[in-house]
PDB file of N, CA and C in Angstrom:
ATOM      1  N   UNK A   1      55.573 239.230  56.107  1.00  0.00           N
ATOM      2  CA  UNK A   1      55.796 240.401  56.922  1.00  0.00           C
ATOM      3  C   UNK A   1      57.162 240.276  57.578  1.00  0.00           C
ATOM      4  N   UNK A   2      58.038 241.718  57.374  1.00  0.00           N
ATOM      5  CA  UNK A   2      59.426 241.365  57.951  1.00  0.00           C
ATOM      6  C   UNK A   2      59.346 241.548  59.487  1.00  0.00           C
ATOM      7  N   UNK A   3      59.896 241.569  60.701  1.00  0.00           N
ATOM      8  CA  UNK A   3      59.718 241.358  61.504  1.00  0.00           C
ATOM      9  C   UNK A   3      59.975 243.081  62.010  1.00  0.00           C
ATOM     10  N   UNK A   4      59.468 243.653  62.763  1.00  0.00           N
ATOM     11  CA  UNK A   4      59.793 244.859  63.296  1.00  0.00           C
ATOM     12  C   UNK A   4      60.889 245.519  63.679  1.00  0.00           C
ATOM     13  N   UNK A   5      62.081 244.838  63.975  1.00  0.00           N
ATOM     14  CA  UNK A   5      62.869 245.484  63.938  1.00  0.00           C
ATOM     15  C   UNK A   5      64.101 245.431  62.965  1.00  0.00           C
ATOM     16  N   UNK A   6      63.848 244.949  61.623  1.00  0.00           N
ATOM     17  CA  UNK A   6      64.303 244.562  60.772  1.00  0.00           C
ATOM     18  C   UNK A   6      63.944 246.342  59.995  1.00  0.00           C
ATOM     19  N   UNK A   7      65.116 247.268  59.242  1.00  0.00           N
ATOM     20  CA  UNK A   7      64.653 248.284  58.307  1.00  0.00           C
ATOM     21  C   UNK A   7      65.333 247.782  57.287  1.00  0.00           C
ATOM     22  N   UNK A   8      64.107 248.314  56.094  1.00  0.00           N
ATOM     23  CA  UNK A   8      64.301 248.206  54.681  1.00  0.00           C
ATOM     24  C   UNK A   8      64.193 248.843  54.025  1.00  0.00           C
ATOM     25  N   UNK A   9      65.036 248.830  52.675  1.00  0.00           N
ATOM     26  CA  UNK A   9      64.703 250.048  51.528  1.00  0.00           C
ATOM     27  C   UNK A   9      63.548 249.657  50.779  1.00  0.00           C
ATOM     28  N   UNK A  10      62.968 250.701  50.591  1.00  0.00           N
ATOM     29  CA  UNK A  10      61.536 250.615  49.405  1.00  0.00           C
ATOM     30  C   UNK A  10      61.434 251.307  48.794  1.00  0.00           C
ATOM     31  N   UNK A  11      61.490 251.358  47.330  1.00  0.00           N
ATOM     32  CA  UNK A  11      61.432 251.835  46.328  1.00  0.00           C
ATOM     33  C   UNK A  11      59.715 252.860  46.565  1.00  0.00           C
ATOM     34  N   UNK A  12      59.658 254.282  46.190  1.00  0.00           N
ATOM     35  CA  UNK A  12      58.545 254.790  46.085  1.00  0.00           C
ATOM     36  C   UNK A  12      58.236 255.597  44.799  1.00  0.00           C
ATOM     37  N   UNK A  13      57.634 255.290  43.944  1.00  0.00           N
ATOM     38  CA  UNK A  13      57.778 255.750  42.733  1.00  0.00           C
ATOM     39  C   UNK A  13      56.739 257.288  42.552  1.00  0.00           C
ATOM     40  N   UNK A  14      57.904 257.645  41.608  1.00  0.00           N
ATOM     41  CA  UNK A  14      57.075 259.345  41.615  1.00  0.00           C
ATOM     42  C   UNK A  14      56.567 259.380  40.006  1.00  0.00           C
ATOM     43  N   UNK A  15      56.254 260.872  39.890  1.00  0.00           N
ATOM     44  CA  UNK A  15      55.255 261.036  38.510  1.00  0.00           C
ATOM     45  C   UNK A  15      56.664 261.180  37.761  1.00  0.00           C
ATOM     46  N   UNK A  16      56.915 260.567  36.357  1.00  0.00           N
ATOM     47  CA  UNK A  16      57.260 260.932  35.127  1.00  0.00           C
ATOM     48  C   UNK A  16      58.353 259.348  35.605  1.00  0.00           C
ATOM     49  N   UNK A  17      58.142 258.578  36.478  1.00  0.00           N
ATOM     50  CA  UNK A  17      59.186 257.336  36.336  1.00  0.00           C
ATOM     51  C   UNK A  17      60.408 257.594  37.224  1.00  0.00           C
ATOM     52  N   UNK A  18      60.188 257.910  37.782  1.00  0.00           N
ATOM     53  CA  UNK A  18      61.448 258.737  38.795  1.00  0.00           C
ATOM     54  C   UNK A  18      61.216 257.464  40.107  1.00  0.00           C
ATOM     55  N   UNK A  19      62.306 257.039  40.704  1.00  0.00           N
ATOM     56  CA  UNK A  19      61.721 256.683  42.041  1.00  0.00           C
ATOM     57  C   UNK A  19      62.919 256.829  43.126  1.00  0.00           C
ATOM     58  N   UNK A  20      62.395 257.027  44.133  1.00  0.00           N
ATOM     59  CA  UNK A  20      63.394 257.409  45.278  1.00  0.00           C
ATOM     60  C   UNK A  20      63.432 255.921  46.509  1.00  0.00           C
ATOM     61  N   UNK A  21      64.213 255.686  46.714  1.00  0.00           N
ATOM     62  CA  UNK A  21      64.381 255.057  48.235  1.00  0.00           C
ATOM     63  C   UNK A  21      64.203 255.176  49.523  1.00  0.00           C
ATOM     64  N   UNK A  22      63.110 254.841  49.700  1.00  0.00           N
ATOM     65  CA  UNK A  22      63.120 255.560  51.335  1.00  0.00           C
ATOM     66  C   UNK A  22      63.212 254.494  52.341  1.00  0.00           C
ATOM     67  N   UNK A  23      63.918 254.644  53.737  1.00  0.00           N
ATOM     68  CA  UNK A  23      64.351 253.767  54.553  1.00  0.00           C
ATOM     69  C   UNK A  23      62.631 253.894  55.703  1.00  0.00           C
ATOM     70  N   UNK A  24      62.623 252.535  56.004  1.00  0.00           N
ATOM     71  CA  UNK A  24      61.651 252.576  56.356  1.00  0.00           C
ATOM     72  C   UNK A  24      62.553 252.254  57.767  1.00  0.00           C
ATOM     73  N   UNK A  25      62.349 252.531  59.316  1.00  0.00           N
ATOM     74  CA  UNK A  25      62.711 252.113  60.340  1.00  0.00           C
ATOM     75  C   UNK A  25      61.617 251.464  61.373  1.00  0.00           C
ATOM     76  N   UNK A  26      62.247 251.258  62.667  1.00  0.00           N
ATOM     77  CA  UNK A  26      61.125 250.603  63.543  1.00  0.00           C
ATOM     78  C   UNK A  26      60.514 251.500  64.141  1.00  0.00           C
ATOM     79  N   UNK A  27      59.174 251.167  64.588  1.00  0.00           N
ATOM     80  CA  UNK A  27      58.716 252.018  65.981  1.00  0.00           C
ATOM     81  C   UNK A  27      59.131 251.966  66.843  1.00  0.00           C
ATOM     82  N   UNK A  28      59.278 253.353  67.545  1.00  0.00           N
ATOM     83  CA  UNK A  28      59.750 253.538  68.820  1.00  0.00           C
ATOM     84  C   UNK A  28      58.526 252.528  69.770  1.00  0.00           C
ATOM     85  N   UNK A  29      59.239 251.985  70.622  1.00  0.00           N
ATOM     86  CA  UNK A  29      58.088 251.368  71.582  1.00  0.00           C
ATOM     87  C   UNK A  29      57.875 252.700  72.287  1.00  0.00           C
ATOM     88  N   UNK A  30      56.579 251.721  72.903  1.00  0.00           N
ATOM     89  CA  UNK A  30      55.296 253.294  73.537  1.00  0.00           C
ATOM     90  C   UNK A  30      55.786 252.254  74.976  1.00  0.00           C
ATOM     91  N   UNK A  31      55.583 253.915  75.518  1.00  0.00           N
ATOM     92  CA  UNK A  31      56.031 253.740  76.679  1.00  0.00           C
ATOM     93  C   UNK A  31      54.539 253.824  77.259  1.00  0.00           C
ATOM     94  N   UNK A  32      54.397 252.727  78.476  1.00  0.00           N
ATOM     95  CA  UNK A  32      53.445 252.919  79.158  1.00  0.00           C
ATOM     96  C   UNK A  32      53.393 253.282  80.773  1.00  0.00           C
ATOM     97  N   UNK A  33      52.110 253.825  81.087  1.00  0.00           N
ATOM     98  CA  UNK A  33      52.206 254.809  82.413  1.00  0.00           C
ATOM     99  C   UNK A  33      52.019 253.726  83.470  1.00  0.00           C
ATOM    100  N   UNK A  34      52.618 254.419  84.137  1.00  0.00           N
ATOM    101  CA  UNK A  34      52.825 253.212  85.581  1.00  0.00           C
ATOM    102  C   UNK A  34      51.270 252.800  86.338  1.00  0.00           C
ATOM    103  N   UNK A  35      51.253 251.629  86.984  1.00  0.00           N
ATOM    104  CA  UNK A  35      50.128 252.022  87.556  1.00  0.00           C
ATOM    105  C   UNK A  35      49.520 252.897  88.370  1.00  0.00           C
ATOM    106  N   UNK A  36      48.313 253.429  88.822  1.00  0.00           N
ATOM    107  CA  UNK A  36      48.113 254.434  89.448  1.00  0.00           C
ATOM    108  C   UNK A  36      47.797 254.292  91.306  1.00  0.00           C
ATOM    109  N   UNK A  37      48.294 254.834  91.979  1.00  0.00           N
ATOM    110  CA  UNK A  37      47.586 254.628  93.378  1.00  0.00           C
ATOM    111  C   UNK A  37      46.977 255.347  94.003  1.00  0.00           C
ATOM    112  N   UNK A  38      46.618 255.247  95.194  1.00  0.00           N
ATOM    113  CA  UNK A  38      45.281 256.120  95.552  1.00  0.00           C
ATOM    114  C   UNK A  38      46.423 256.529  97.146  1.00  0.00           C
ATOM    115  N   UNK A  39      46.138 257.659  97.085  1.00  0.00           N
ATOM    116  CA  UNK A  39      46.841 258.079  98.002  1.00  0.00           C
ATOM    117  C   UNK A  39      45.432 258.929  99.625  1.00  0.00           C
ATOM    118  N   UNK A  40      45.399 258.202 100.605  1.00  0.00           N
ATOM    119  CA  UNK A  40      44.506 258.617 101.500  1.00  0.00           C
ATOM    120  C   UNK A  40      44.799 259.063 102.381  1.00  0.00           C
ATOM    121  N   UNK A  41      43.541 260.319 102.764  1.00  0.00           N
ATOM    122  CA  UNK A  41      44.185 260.991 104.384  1.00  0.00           C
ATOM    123  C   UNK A  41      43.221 260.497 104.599  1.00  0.00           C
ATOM    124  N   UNK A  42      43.988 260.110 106.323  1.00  0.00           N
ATOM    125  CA  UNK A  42      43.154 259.860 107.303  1.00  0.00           C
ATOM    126  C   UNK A  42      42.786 260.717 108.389  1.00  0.00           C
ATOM    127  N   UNK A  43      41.823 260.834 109.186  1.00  0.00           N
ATOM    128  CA  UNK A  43      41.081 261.685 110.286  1.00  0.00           C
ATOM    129  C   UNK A  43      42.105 261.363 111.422  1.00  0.00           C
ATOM    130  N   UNK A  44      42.281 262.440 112.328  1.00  0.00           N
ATOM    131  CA  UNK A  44      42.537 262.188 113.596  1.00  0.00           C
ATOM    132  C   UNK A  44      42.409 263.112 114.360  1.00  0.00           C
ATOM    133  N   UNK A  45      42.098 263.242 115.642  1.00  0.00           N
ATOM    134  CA  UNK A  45      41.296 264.072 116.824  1.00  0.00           C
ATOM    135  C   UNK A  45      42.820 265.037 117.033  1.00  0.00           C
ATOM    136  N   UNK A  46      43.922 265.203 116.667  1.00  0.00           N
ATOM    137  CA  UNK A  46      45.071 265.829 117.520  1.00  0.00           C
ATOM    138  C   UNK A  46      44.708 266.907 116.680  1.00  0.00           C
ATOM    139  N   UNK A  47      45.439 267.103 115.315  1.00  0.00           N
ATOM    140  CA  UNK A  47      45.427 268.235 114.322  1.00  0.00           C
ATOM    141  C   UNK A  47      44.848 269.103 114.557  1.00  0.00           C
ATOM    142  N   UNK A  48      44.806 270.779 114.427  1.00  0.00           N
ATOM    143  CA  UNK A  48      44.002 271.422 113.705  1.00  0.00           C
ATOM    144  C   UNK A  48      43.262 271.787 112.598  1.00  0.00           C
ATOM    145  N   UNK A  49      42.385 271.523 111.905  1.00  0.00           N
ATOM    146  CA  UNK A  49      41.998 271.605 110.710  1.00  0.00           C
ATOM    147  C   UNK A  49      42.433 272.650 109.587  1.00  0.00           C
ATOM    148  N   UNK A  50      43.470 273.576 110.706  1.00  0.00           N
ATOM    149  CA  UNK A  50      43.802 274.904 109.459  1.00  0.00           C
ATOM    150  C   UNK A  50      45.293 274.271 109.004  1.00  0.00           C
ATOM    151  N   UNK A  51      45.751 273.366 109.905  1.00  0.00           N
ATOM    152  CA  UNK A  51      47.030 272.689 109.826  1.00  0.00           C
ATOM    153  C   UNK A  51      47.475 271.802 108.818  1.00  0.00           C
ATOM    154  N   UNK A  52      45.990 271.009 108.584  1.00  0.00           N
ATOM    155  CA  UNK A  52      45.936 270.064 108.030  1.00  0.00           C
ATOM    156  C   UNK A  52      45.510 270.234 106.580  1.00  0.00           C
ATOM    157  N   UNK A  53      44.377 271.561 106.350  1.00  0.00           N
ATOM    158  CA  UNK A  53      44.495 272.351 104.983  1.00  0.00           C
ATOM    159  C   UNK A  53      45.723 272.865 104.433  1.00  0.00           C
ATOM    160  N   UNK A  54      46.684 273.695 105.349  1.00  0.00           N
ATOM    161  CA  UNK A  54      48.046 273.804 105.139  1.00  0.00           C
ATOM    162  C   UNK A  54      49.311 273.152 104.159  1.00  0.00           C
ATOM    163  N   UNK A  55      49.141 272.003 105.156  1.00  0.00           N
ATOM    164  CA  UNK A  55      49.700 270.617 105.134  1.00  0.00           C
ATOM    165  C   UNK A  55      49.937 269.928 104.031  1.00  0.00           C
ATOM    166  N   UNK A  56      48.167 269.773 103.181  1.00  0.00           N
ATOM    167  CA  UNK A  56      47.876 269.100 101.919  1.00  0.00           C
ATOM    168  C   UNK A  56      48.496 270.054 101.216  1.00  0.00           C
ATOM    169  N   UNK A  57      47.965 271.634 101.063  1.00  0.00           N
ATOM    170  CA  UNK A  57      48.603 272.940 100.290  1.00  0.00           C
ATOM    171  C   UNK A  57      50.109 272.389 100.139  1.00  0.00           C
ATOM    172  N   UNK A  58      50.955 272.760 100.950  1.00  0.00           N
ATOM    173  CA  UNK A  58      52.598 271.727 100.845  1.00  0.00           C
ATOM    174  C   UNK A  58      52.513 271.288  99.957  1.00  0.00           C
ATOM    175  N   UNK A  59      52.267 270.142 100.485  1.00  0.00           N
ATOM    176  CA  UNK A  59      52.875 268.874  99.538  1.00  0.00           C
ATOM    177  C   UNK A  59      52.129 268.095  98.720  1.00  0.00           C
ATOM    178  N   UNK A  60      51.084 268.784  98.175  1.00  0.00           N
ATOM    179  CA  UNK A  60      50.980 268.371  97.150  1.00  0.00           C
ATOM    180  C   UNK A  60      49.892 269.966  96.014  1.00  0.00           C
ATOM    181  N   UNK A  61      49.997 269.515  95.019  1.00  0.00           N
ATOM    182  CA  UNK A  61      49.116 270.589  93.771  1.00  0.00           C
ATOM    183  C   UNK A  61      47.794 270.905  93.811  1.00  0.00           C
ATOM    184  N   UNK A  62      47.464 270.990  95.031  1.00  0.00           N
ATOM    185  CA  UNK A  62      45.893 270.908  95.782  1.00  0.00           C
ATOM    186  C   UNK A  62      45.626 272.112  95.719  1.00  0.00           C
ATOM    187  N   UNK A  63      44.631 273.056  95.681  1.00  0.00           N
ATOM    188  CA  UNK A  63      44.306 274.559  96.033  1.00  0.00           C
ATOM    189  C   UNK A  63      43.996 274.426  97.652  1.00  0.00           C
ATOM    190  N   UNK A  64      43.595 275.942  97.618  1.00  0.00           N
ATOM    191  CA  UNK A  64      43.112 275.705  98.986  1.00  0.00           C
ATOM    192  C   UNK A  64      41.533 275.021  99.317  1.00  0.00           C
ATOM    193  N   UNK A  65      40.869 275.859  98.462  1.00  0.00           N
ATOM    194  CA  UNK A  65      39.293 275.325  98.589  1.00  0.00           C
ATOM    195  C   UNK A  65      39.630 273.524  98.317  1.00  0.00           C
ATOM    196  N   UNK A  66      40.313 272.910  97.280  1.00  0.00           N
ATOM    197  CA  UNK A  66      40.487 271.335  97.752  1.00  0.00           C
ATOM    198  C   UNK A  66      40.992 270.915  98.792  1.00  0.00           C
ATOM    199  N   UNK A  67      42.175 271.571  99.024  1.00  0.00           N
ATOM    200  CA  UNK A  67      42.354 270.926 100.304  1.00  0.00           C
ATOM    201  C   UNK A  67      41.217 271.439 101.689  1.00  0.00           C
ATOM    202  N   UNK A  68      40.776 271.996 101.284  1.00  0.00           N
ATOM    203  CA  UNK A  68      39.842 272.073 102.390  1.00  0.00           C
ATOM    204  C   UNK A  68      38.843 271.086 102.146  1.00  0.00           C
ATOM    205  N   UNK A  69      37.998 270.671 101.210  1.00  0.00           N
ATOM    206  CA  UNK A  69      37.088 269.781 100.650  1.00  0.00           C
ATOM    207  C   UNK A  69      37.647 268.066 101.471  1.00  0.00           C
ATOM    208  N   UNK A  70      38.828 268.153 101.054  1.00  0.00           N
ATOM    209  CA  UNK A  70      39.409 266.678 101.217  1.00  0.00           C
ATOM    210  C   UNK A  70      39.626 266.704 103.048  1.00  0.00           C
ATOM    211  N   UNK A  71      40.005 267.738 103.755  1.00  0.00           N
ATOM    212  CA  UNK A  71      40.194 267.873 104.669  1.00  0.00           C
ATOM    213  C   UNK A  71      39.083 267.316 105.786  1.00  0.00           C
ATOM    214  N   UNK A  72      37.449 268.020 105.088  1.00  0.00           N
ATOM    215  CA  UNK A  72      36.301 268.206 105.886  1.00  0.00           C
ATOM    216  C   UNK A  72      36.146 266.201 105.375  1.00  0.00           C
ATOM    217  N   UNK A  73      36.134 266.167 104.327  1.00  0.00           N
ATOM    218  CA  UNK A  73      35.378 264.525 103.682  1.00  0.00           C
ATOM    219  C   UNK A  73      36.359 263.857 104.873  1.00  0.00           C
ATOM    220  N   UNK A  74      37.763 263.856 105.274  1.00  0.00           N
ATOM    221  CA  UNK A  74      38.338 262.656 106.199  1.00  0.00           C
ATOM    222  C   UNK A  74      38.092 263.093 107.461  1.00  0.00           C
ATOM    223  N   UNK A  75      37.105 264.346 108.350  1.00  0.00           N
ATOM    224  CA  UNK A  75      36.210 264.604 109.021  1.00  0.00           C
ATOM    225  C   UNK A  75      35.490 263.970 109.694  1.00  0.00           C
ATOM    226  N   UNK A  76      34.608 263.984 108.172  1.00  0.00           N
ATOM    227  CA  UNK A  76      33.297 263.228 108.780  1.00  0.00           C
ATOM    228  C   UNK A  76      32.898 261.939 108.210  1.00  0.00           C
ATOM    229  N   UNK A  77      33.877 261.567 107.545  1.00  0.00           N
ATOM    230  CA  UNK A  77      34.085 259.959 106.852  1.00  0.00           C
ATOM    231  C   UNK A  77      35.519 259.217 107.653  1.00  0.00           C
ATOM    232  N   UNK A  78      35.963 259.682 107.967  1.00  0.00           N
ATOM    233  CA  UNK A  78      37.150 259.474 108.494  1.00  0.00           C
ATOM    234  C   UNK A  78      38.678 258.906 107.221  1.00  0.00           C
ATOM    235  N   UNK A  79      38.176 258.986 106.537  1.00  0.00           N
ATOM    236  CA  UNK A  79      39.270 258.976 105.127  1.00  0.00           C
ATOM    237  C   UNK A  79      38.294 259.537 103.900  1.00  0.00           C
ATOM    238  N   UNK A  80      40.060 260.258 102.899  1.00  0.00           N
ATOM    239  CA  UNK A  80      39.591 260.847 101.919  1.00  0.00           C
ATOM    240  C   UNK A  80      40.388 260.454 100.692  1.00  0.00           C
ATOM    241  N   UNK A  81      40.403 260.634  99.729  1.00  0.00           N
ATOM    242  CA  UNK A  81      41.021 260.452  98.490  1.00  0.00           C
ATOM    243  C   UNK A  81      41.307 261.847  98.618  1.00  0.00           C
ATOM    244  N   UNK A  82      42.909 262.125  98.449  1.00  0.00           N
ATOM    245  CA  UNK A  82      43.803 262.986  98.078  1.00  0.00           C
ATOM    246  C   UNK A  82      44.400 263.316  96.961  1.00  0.00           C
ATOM    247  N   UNK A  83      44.326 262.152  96.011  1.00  0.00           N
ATOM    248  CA  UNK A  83      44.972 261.977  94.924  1.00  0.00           C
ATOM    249  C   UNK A  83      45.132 260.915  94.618  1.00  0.00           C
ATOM    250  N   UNK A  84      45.497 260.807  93.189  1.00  0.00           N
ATOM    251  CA  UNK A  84      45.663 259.370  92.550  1.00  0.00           C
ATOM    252  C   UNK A  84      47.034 259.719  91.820  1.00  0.00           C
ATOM    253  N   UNK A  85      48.661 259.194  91.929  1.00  0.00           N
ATOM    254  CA  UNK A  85      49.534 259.057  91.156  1.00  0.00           C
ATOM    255  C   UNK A  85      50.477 257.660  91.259  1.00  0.00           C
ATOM    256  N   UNK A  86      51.547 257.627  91.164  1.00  0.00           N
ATOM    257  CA  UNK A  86      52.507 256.322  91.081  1.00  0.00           C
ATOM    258  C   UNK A  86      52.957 256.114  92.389  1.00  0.00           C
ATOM    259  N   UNK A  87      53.102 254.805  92.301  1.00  0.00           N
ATOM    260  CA  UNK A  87      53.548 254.498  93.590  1.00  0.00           C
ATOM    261  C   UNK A  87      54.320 255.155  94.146  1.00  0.00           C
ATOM    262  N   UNK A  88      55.866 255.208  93.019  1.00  0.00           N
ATOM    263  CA  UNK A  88      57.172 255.706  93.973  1.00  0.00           C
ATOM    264  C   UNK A  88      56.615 257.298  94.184  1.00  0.00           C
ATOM    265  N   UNK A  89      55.585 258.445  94.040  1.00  0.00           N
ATOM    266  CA  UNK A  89      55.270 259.483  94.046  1.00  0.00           C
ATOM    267  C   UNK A  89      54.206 259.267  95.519  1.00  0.00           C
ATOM    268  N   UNK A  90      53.265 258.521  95.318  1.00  0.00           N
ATOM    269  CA  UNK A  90      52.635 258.174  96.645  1.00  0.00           C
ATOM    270  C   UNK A  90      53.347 257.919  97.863  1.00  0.00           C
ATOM    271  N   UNK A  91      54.078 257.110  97.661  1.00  0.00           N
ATOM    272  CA  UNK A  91      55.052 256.315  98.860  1.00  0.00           C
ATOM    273  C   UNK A  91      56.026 257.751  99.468  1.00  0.00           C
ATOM    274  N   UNK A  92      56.001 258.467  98.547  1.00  0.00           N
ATOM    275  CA  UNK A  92      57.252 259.786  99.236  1.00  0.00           C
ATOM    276  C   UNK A  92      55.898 260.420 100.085  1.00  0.00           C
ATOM    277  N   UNK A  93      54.852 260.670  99.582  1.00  0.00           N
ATOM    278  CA  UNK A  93      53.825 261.842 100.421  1.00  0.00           C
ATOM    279  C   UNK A  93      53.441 260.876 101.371  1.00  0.00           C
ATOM    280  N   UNK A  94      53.479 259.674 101.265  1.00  0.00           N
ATOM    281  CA  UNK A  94      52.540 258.651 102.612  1.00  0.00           C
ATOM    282  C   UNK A  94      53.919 259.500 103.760  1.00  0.00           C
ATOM    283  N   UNK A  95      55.648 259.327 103.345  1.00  0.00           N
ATOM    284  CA  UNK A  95      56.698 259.821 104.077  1.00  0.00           C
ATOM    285  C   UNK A  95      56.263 261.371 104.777  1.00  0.00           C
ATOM    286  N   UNK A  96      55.963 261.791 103.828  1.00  0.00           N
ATOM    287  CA  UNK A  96      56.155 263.469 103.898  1.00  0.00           C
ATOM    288  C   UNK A  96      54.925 263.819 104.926  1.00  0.00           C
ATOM    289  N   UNK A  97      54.131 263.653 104.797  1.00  0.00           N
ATOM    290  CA  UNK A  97      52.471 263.377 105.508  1.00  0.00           C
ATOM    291  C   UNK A  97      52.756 262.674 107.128  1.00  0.00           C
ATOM    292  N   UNK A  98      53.613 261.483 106.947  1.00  0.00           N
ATOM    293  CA  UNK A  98      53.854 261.279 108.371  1.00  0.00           C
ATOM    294  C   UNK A  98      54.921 262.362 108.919  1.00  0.00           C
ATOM    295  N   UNK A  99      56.048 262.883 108.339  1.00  0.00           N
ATOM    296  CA  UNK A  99      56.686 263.638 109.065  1.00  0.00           C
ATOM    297  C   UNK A  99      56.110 265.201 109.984  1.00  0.00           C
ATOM    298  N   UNK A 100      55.003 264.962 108.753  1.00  0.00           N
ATOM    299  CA  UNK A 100      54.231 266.118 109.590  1.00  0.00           C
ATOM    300  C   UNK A 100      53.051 265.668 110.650  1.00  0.00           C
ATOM    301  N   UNK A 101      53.186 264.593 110.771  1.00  0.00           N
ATOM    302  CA  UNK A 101      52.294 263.718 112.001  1.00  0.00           C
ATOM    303  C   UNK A 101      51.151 264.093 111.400  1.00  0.00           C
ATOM    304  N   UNK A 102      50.600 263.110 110.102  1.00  0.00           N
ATOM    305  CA  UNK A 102      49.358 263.422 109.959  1.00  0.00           C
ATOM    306  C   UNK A 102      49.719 261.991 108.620  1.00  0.00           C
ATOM    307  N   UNK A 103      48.604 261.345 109.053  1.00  0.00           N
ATOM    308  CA  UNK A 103      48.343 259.756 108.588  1.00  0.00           C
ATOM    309  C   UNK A 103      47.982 259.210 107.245  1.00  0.00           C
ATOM    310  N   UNK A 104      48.276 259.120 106.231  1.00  0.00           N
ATOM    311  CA  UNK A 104      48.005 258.779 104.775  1.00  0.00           C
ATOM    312  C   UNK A 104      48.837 257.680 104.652  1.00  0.00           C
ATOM    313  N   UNK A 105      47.727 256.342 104.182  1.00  0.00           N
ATOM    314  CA  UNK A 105      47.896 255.282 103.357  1.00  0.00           C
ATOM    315  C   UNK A 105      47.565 255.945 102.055  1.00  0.00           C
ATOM    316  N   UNK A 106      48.786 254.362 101.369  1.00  0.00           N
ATOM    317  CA  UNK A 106      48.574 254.360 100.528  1.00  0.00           C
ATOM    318  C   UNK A 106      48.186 252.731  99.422  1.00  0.00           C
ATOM    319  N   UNK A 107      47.368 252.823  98.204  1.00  0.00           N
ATOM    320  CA  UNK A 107      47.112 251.858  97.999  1.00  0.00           C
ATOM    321  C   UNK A 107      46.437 252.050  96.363  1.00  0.00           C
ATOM    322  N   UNK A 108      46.890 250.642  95.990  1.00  0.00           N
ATOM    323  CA  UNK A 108      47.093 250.511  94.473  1.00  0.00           C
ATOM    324  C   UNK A 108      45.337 250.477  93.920  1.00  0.00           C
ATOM    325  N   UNK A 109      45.065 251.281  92.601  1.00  0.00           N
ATOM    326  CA  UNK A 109      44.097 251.460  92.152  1.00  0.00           C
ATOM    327  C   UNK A 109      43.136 250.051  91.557  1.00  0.00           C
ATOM    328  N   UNK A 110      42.059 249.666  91.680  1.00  0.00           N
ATOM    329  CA  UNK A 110      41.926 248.208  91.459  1.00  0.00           C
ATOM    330  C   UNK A 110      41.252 249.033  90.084  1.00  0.00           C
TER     331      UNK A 110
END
């Protein structure tokens, strides 16, 4: 076996004795997806709850009925799962979330 990134010609033979050359090349490497993180809101007594449905609406691809869902669950659980994406994508909304004074960790998917 030649080694992968080695290309070669190979003869491919057709009907009546004919044969053509075809270049065989490497695979593209596969790109793989980053790991995923869990991005959480947390509860707190200041907010308004229409603020904080708002809020999620922003900044991130939430509807309203979810962000309301996720809103009520860090309520009465006191944290919610908001989403799951990449770190450097988490780490900007944990930013964006505090600028609007409203509390989301974040943390890597086990």
């Amino acid at each position: 076996m030649m080694p992968a990134d080695d290309h070669t010609e190979q003869p491919e033979s057709r009907p009546g004795g004919q044969s053509t050359i075809l270049e065989t090349r490497p695979a593209a490497p596969k790109v793989g997806r980053l790991p995923p993180w869990k991005v959480l809101l947390h509860n707190d007594d200041v907010n308004d709850m229409h603020y904080v449905v708002e809020t999620i609406q922003a900044l991130t691809t939430l509807n309203r009925h979810e962000a309301m869902q996720r809103m009520l669950e860090a309520h009465k659980t006191q944290t919610a799962l908001l989403l799951t994406t990449n770190r450097e994508h988490a780490e900007l909304l944990a930013e964006q979330f505090a600028s609007k004074q409203l509390t989301v960790t974040i943390e890597p998917v086990n």
